[in-house]
N, C-alpha and C. Protein backbone atom coordinates (compact mmCIF):
# COMPACT_ATOMS: atom_id res chain seq x y z
N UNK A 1 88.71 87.46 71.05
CA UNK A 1 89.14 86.50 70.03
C UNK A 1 90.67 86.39 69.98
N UNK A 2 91.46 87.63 70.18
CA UNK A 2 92.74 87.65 70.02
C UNK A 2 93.30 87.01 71.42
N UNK A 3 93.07 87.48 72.28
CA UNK A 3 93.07 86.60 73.88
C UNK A 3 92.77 85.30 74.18
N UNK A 4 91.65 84.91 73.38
CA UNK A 4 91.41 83.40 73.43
C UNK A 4 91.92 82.40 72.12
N UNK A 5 92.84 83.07 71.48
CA UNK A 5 93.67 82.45 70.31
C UNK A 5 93.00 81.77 68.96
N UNK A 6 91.53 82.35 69.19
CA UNK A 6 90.60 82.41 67.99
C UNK A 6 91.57 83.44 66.69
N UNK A 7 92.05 84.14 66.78
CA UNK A 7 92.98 84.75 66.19
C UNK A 7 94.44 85.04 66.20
N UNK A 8 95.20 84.06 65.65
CA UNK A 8 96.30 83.67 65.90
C UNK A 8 97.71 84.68 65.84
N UNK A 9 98.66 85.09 66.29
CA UNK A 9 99.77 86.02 66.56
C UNK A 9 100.03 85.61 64.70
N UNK A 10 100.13 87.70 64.32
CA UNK A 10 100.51 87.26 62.63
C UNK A 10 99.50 87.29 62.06
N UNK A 11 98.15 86.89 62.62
CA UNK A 11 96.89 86.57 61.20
C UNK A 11 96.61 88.20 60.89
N UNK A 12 96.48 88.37 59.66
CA UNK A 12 95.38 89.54 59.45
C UNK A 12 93.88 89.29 59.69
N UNK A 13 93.82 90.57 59.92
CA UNK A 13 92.43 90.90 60.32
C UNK A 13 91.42 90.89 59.18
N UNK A 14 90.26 90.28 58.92
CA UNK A 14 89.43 90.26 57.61
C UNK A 14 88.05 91.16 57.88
N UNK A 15 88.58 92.25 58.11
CA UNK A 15 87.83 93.64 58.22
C UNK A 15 85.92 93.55 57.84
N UNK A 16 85.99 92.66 56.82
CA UNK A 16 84.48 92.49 56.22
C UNK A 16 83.87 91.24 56.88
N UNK A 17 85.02 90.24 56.97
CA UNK A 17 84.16 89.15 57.78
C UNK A 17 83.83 89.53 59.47
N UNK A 18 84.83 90.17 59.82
CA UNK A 18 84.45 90.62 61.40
C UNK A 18 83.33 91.31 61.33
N UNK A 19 83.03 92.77 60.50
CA UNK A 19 82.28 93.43 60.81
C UNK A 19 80.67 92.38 60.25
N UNK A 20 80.67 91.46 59.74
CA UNK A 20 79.64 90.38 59.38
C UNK A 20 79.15 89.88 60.59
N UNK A 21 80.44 89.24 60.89
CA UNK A 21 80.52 88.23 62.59
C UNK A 21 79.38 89.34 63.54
N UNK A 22 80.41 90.31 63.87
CA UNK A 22 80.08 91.27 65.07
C UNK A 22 78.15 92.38 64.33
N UNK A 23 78.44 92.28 63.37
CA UNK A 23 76.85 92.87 63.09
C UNK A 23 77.09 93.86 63.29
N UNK A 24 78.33 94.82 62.76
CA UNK A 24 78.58 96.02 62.61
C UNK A 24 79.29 96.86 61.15
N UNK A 25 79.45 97.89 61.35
CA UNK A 25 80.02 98.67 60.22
C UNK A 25 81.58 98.72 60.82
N UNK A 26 82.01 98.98 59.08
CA UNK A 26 83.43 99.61 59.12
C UNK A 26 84.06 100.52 60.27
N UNK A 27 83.37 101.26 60.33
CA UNK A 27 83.66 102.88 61.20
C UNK A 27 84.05 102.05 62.68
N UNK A 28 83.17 101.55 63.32
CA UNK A 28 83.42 101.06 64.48
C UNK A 28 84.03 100.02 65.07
N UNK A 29 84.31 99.40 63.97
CA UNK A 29 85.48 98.13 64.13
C UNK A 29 86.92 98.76 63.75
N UNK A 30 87.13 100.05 62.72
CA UNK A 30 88.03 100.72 62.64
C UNK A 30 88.87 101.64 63.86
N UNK A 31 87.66 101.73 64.63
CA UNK A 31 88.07 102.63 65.86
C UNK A 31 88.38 101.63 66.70
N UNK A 32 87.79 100.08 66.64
CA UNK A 32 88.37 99.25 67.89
C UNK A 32 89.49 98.90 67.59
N UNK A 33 90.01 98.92 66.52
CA UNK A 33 91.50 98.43 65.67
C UNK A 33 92.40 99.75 66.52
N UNK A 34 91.90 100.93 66.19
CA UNK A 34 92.67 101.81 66.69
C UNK A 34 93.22 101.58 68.64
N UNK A 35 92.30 100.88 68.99
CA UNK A 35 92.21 100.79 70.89
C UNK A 35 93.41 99.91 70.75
N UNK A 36 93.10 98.58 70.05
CA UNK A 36 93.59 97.05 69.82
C UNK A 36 95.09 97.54 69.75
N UNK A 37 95.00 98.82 68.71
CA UNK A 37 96.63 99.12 68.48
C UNK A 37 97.42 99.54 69.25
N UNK A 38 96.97 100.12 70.39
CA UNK A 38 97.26 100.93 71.65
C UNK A 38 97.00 100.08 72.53
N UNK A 39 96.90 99.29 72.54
CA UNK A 39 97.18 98.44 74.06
C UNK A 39 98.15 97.30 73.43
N UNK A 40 98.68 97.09 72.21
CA UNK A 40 99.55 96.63 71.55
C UNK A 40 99.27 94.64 70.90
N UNK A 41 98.01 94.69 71.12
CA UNK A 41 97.58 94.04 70.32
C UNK A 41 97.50 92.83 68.92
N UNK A 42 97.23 94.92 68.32
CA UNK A 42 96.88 94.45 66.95
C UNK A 42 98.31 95.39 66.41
N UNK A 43 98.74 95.24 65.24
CA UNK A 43 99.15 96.39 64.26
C UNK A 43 98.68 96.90 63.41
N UNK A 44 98.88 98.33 63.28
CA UNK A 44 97.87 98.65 61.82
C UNK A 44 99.10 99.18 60.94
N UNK A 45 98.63 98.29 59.43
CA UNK A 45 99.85 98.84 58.57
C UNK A 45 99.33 99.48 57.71
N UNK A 46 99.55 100.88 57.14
CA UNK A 46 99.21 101.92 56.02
C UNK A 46 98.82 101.14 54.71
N UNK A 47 97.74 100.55 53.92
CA UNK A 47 97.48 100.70 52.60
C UNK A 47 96.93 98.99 53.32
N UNK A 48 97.45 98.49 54.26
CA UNK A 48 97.22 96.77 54.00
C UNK A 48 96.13 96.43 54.87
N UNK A 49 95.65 97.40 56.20
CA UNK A 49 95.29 96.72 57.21
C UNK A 49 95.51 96.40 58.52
N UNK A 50 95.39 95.33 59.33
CA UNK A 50 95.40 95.03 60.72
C UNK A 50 95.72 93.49 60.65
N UNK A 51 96.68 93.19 61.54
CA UNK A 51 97.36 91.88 61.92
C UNK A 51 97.56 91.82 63.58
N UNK A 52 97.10 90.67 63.77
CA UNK A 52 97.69 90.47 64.95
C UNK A 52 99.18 90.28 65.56
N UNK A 53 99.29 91.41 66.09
CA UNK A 53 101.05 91.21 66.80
C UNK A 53 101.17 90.02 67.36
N UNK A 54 102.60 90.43 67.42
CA UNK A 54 103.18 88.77 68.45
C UNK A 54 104.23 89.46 68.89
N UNK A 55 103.86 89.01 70.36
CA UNK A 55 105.10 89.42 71.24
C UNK A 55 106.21 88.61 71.72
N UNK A 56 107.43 89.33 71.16
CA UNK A 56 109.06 88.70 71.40
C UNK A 56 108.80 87.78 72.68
N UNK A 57 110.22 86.55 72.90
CA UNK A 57 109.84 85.91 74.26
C UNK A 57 110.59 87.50 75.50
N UNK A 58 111.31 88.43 74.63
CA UNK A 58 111.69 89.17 75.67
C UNK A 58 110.63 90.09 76.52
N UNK A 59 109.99 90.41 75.10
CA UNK A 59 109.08 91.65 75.71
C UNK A 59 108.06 90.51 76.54
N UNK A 60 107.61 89.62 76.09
CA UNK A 60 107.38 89.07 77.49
C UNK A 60 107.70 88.53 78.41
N UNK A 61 108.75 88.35 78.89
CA UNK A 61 109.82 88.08 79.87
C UNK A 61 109.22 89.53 80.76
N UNK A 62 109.99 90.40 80.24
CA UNK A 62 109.65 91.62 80.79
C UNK A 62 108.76 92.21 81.43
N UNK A 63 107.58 91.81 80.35
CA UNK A 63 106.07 92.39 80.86
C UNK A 63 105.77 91.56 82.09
N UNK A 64 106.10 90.43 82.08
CA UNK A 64 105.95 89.57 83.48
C UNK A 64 106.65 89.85 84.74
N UNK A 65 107.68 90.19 84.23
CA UNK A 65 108.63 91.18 85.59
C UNK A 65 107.91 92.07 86.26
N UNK A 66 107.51 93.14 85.00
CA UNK A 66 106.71 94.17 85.66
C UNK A 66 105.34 94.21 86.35
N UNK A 67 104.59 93.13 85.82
CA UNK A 67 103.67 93.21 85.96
C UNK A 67 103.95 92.35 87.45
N UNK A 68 105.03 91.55 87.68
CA UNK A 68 104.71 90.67 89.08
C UNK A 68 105.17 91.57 90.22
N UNK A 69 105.99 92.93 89.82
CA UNK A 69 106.53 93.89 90.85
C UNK A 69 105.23 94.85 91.13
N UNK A 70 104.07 95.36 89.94
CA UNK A 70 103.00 96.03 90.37
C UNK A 70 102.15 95.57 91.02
N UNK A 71 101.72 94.46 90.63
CA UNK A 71 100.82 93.60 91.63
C UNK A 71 101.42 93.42 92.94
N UNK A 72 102.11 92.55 93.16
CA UNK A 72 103.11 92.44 94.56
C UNK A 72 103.10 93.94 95.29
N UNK A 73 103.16 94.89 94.90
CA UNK A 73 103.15 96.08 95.33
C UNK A 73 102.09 96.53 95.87
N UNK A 74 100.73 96.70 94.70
CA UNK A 74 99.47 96.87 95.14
C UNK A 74 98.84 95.96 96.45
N UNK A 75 99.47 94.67 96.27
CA UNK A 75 98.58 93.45 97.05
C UNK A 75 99.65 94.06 99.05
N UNK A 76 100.72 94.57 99.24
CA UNK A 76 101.13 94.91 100.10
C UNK A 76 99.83 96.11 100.41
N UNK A 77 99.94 96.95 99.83
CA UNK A 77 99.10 98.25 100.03
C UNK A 77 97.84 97.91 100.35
N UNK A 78 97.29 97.19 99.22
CA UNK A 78 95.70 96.26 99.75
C UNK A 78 95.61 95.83 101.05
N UNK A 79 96.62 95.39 101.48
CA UNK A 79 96.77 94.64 102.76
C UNK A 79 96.90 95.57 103.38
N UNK A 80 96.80 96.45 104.01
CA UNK A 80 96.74 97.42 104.49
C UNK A 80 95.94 98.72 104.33
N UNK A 81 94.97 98.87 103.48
CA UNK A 81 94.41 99.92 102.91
C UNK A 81 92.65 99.47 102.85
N UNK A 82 92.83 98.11 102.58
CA UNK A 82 91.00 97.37 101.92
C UNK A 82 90.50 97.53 102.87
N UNK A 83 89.12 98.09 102.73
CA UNK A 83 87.76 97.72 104.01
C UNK A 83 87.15 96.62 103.71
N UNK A 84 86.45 96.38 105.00
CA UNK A 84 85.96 95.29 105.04
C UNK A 84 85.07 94.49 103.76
N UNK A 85 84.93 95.53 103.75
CA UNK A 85 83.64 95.32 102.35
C UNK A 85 84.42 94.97 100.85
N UNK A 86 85.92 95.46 101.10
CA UNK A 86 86.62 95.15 99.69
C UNK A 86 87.15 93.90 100.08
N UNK A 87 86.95 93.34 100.80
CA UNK A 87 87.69 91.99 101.72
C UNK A 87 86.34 91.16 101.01
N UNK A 88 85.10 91.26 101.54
CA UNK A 88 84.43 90.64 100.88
C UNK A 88 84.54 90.48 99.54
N UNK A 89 84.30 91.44 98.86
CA UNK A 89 84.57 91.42 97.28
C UNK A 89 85.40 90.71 97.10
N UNK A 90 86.28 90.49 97.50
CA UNK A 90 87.31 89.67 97.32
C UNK A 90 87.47 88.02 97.73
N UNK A 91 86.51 87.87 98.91
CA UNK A 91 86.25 86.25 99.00
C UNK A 91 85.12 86.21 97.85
N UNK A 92 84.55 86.95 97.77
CA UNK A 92 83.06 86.30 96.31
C UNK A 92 84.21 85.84 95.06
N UNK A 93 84.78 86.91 95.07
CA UNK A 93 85.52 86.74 93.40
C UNK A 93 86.28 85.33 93.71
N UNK A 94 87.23 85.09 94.79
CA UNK A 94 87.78 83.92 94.63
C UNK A 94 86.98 82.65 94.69
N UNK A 95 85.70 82.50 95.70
CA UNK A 95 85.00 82.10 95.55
C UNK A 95 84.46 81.37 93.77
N UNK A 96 84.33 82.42 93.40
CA UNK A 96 83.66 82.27 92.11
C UNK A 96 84.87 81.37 91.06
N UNK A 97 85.52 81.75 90.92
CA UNK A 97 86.76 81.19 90.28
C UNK A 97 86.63 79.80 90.48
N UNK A 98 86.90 79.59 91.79
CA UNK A 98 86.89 78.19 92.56
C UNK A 98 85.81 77.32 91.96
N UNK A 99 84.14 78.08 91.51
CA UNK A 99 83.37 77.46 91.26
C UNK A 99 83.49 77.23 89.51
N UNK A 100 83.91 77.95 89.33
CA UNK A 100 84.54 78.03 87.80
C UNK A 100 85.36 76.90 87.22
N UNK A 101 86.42 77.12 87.77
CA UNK A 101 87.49 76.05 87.90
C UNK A 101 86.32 74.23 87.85
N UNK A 102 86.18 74.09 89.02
CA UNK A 102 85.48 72.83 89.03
C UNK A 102 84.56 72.71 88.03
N UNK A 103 83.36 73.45 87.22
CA UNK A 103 83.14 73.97 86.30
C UNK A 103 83.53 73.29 84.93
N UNK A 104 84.99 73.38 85.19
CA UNK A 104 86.07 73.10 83.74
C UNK A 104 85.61 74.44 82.56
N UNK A 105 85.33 75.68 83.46
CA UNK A 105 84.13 77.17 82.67
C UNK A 105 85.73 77.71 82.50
N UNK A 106 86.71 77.37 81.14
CA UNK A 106 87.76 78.35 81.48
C UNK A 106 87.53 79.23 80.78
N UNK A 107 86.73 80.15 80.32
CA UNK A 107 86.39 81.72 79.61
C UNK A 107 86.05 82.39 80.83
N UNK A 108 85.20 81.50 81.41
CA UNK A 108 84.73 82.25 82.56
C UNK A 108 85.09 82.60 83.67
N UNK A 109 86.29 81.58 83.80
CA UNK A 109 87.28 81.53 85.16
C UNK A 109 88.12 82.71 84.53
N UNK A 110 88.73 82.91 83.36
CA UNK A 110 89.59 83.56 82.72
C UNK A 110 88.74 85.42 83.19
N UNK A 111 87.85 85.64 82.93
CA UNK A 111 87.30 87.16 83.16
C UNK A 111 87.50 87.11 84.65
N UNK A 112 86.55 85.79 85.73
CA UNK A 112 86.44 86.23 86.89
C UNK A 112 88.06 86.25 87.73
N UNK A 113 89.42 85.66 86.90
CA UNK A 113 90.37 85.48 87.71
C UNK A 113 90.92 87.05 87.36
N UNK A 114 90.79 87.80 86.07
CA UNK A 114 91.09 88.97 85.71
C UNK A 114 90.49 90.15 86.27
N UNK A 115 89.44 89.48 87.12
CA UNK A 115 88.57 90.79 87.85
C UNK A 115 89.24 90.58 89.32
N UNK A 116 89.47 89.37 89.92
CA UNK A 116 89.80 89.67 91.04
C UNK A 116 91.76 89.98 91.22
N UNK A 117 92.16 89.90 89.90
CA UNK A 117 93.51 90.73 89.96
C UNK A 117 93.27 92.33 90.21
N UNK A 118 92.40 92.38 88.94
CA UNK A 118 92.39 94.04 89.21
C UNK A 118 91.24 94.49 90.36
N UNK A 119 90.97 93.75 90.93
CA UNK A 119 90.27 94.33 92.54
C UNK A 119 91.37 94.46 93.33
N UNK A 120 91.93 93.59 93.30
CA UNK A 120 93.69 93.87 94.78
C UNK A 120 94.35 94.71 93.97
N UNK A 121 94.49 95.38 92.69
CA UNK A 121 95.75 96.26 92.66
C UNK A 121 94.33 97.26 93.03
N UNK A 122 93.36 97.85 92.64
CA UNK A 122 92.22 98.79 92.58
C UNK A 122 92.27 98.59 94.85
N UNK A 123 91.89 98.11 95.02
CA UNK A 123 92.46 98.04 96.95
C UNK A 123 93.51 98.39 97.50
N UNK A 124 94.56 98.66 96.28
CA UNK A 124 95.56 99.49 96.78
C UNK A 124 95.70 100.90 96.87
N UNK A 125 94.78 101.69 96.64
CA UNK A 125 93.89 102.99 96.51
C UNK A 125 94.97 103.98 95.98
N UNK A 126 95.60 103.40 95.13
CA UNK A 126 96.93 103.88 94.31
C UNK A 126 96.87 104.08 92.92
N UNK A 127 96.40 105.30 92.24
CA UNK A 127 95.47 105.34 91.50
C UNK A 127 96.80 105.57 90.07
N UNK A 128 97.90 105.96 90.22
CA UNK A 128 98.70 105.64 89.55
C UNK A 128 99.14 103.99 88.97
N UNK A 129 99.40 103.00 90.32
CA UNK A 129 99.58 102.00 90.29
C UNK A 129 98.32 101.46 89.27
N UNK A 130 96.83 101.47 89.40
CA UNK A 130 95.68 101.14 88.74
C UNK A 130 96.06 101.23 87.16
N UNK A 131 96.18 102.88 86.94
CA UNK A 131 96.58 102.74 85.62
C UNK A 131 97.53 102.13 84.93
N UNK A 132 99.00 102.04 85.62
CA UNK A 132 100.10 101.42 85.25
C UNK A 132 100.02 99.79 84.95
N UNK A 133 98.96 99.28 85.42
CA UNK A 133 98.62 97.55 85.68
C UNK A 133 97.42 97.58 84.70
N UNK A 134 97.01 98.42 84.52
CA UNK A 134 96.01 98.42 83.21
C UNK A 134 96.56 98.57 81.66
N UNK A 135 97.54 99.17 81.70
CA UNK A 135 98.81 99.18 80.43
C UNK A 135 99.05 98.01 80.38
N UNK A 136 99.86 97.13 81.61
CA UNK A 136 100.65 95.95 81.46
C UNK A 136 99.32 94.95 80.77
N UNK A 137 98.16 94.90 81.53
CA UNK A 137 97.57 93.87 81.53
C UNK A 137 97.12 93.29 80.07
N UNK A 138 96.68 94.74 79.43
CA UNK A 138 96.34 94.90 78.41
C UNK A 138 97.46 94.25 77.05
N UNK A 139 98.87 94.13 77.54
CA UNK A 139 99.67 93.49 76.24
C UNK A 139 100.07 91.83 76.92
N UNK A 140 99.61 91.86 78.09
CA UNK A 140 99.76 90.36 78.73
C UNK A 140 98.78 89.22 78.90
N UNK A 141 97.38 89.92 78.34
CA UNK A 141 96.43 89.11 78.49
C UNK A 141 96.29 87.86 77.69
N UNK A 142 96.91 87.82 76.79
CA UNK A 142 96.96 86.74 75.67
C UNK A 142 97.82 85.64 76.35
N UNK A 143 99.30 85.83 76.75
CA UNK A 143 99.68 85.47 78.00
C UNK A 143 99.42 84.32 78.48
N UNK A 144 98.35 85.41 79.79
CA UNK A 144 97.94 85.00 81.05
C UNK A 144 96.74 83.51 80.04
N UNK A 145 96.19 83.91 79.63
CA UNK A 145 94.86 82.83 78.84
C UNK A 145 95.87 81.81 78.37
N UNK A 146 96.99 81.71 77.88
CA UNK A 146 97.68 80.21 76.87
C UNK A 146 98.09 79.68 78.41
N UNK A 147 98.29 80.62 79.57
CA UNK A 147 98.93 79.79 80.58
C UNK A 147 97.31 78.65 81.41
N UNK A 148 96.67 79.15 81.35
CA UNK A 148 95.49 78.72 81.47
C UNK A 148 95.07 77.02 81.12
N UNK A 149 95.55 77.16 79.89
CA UNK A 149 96.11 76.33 78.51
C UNK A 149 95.96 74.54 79.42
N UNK A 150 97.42 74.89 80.32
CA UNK A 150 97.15 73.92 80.93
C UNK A 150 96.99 73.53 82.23
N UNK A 151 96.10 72.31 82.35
CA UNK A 151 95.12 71.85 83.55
C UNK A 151 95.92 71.79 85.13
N UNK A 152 97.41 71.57 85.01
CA UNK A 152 97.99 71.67 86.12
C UNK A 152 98.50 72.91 86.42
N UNK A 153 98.75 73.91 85.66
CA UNK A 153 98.99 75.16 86.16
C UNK A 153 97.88 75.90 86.51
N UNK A 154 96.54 75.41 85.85
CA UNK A 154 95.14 76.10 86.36
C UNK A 154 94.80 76.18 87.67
N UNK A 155 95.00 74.31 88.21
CA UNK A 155 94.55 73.60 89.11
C UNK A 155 95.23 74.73 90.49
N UNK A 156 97.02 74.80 90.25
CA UNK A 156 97.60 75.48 90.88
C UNK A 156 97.32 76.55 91.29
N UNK A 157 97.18 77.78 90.08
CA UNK A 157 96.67 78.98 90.39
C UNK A 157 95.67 79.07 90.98
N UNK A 158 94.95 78.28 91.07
CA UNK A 158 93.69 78.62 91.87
C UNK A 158 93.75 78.15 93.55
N UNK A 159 94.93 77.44 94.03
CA UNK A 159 95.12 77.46 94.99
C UNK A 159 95.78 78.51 95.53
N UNK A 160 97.02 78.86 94.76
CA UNK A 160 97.73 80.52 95.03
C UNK A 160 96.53 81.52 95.31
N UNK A 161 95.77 81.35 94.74
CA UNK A 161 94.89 82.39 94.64
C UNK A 161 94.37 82.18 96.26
N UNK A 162 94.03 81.04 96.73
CA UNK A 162 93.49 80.91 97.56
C UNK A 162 94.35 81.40 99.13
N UNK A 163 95.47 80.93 98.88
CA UNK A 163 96.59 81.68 99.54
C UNK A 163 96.97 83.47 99.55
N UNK A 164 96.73 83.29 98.12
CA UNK A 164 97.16 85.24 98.52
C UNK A 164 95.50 85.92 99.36
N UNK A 165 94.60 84.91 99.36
CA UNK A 165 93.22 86.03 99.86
C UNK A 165 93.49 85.68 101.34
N UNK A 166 94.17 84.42 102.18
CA UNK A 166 94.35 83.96 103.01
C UNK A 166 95.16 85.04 104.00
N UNK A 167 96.24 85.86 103.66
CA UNK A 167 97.24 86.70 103.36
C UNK A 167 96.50 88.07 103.68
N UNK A 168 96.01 88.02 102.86
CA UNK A 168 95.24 89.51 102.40
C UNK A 168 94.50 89.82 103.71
N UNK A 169 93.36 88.81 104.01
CA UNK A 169 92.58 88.83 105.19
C UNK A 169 93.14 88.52 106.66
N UNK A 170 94.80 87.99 106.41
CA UNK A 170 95.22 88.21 107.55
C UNK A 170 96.17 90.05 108.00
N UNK A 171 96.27 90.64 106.72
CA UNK A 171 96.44 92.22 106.73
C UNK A 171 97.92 91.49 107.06
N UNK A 172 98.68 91.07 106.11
CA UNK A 172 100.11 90.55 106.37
C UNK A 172 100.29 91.22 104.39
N UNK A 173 100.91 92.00 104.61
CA UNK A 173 101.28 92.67 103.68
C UNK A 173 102.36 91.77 102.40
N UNK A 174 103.72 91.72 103.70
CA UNK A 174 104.75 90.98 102.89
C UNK A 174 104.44 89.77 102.19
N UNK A 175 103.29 88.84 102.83
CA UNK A 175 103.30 87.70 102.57
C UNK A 175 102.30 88.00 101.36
N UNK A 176 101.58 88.47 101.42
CA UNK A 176 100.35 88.63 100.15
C UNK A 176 101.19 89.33 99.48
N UNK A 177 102.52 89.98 99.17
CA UNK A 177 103.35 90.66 98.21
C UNK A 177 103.84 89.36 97.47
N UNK A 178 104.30 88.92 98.63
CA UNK A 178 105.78 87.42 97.95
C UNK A 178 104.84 87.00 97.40
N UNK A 179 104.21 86.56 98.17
CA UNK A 179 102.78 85.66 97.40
C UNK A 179 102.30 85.57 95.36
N UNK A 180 101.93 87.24 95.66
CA UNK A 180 101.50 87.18 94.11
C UNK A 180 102.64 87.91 93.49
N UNK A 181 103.93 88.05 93.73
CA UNK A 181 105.00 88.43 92.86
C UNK A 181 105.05 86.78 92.16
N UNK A 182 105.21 86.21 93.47
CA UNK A 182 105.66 84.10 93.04
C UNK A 182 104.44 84.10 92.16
N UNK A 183 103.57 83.96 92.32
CA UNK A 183 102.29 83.55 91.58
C UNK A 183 102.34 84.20 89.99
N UNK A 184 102.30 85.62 89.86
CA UNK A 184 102.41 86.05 88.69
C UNK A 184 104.12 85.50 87.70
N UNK A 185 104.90 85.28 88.76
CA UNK A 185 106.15 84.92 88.03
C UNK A 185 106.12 83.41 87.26
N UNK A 186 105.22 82.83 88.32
CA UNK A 186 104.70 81.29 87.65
C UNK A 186 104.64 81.48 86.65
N UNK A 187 103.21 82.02 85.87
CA UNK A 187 102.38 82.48 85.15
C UNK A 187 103.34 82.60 84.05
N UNK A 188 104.17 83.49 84.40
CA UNK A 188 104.94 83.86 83.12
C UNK A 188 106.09 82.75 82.45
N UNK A 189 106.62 81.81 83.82
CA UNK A 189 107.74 80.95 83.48
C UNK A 189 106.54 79.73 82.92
N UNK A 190 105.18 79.48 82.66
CA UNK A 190 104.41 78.51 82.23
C UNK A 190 104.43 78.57 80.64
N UNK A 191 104.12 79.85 80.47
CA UNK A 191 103.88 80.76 79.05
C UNK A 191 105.50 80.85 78.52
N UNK A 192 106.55 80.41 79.02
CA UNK A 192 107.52 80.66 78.48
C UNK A 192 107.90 79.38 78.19
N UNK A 193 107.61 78.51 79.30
CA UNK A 193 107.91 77.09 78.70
C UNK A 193 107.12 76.72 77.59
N UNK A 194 106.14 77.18 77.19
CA UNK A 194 105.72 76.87 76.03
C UNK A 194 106.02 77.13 74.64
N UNK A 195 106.98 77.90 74.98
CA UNK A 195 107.19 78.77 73.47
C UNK A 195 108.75 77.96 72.94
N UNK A 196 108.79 77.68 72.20
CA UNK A 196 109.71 77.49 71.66
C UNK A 196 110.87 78.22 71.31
N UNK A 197 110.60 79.63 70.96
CA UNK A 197 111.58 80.70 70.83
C UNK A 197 112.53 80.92 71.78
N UNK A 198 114.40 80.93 71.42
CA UNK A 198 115.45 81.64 72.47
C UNK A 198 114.77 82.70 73.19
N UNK A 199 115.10 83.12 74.09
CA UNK A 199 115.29 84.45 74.46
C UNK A 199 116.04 85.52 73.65
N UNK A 200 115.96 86.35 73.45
CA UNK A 200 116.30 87.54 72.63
C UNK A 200 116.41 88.60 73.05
């Protein structure tokens, strides 16, 4: 909900209507608040509750930096490291997207384009790198979905995409690096043109 902007940067959280929505108790929506808060999310404030954060245009400036130097990194290593069989995995997933996309399925393109990111950094058999791109992803996902937002940057990404697997399966490291460093940097200069906020 917070990813797909059903819950807007700033709203509080209405603790009784969620746990209504979701068909659960307090206790366990309390503990997902706690996850939400740690992957930076949500905030939880003492006596008031849970609000949805909003992230500065810096800290996301940033997170896009980083996140286009880990990927770019992993997708070199992938290129050099994937078996055949993770090569496949990897034409299905783009595959799928592709069918998505035409589709006009963007929830669904949105999970399957997020699975075949984290299959090329997970192909980089760099199990540090995995976790480190699982931090980023987790405060960028809101992000990556508004860039989604619109139909010509979709249309695009899904050709990049088609290019970095092009790359990948030719075991050309550098180029599947440049590739999705450019690609993820898009991503971020899309989401930035949208915002109205200076830099800070």
């Amino acid at each position: 909900m917070i990813v797909e902007g059903r819950l807007s940067a700033g709203e509080w959280i209405n603790e009784a209507e969620l746990c209504q929505q979701l068909q659960i108790s307090r206790t366990p929506l309390r503990e997902a608040l706690k996850v939400l808060a740690a992957e930076g999310l949500v905030e939880l404030v003492p006596r008031r509750g849970a609000h949805v954060s909003q992230l500065s245009i810096r800290e996301l400036v940033d997170l896009f930096e980083a996140l286009s130097g880990v990927e770019g990194l992993a997708a070199e290593l992938a290129a050099i490291r994937m078996s055949a069989a993770d090569l496949e995995t990897l034409r299905q997933l783009q595959s799928g997207i592709e069918r998505r996309h035409a589709a006009k399925d963007r929830h669904a393109y949105f999970r399957d384009n997020q699975a075949l990111h984290e299959a090329i950094v997970r192909f980089s058999g760099n199990q540090e790198i995995v976790a480190l791109h699982a931090r980023l992803i987790a405060r960028v996902r809101r992000a990556r979905y508004q860039a989604l937002l619109s139909d010509s940057r979709w249309a695009e990404s899904v050709e990049e995409h088609a290019l970095i697997l092009s790359a990948l399966e030719s075991r050309d490291a550098r180029r599947a690096g440049d590739l999705i460093r450019q690609h993820v940097a898009r991503t971020g200069e899309v989401v930035r043109a949208s915002l109205d906020e200076p830099l800070r």
